[in-house]
Protein backbone atom coordinates (compact mmCIF):
# COMPACT_ATOMS: atom_id res chain seq x y z
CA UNK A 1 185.54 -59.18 36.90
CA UNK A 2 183.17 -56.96 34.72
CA UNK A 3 182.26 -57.06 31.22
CA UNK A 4 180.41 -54.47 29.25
CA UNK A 5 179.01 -54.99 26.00
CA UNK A 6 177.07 -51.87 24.29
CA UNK A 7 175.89 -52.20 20.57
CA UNK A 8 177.26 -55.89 19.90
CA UNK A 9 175.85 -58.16 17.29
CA UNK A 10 176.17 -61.48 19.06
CA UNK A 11 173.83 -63.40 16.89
CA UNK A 12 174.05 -67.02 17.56
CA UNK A 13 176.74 -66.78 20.04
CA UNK A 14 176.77 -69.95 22.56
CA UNK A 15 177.22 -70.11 26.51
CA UNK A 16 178.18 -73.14 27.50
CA UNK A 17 179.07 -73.71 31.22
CA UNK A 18 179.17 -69.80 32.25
CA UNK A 19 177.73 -68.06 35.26
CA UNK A 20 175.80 -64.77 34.23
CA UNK A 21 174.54 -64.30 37.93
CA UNK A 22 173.60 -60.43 38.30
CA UNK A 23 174.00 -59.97 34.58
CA UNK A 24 171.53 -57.17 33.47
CA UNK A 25 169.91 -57.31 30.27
CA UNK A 26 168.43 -53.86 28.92
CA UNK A 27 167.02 -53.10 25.57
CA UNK A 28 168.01 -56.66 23.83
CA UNK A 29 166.84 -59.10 21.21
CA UNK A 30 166.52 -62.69 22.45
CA UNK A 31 163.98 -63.46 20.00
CA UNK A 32 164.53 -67.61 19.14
CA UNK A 33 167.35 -67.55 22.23
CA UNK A 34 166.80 -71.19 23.81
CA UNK A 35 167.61 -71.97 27.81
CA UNK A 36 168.12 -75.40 28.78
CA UNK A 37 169.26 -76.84 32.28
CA UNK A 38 169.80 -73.59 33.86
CA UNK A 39 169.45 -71.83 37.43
CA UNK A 40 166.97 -68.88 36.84
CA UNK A 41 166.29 -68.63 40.68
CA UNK A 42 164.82 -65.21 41.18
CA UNK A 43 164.78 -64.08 37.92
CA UNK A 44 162.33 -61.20 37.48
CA UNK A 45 161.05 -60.14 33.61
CA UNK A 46 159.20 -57.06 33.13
CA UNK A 47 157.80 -55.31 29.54
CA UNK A 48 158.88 -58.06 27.91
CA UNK A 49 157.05 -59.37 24.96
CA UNK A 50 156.81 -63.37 25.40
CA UNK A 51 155.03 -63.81 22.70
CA UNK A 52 155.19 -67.93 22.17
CA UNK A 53 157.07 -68.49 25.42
CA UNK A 54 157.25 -72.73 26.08
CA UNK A 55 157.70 -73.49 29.17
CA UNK A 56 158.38 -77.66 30.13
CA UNK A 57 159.81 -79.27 32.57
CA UNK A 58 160.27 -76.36 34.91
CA UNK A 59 159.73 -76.16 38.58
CA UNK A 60 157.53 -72.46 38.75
CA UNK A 61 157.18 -72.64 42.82
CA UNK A 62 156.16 -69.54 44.19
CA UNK A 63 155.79 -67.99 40.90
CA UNK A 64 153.59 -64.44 40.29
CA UNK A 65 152.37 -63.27 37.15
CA UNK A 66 151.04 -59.91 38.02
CA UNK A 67 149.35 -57.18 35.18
CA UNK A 68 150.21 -60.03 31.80
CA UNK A 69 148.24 -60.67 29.23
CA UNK A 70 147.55 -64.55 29.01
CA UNK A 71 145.04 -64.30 25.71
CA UNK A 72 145.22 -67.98 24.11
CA UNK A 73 147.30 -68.98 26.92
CA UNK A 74 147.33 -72.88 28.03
CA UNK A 75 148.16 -75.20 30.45
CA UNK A 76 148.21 -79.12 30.92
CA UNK A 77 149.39 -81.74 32.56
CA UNK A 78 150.83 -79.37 35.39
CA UNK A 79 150.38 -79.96 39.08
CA UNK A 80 148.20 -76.78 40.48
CA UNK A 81 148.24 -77.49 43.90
CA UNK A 82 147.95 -74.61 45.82
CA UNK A 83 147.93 -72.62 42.93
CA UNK A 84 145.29 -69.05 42.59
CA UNK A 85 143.70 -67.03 40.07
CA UNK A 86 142.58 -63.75 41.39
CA UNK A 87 143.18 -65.53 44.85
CA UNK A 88 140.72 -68.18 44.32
CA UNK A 89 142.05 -71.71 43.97
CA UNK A 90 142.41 -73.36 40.58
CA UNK A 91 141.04 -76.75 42.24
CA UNK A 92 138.07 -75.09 43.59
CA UNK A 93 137.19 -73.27 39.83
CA UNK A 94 137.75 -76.37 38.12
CA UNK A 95 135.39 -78.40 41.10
CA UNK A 96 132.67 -75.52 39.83
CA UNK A 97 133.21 -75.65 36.64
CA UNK A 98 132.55 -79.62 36.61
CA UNK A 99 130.16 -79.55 38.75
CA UNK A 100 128.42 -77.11 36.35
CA UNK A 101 128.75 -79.70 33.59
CA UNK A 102 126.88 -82.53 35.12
């Protein structure tokens, strides 16, 4: 099956128990759109404005951010292993930067 939808106002419509796998999204609004409990293996986001994305509870193995801007941007109680910055390991920057502190 295929479904096309070209200038549609679906403001506040709800999905509830649908597969959108392969769906293409192009030139949209999903300002305020919430995702909960959902598959978004391989998903791939580009010139996207995420301007006050949360993010919690969500397993981000293997993920890249490559050319973002992460101004103001924080993270806590998250398990780092393994993860770089600039291909240096988070675990060794924060070792430095304690070790700086004493």
């Amino acid at each position: 099956e295929y479904a096309r939808f070209e200038e549609a106002n679906m403001a506040r419509v709800v999905f509830n128990d649908v597969t959108l796998q392969g769906a293409a999204f192009e030139n949209v609004n999903l300002s305020e759109v919430r995702v909960h409990n959902a598959n978004l293996t391989g998903i791939s986001i580009s010139a996207a404005n995420l301007t006050g994305l949360s993010v919690r509870e969500a397993n981000m193995t293997g993920m890249s951010l490559t050319d973002v801007d992460l101004t103001d941007a924080a993270i806590s109680d998250a398990n780092m292993s393994g993860m770089r910055i600039d291909g240096v390991l988070v675990s060794d920057l924060l070792a430095a930067y304690r070790a700086a502190q004493d």
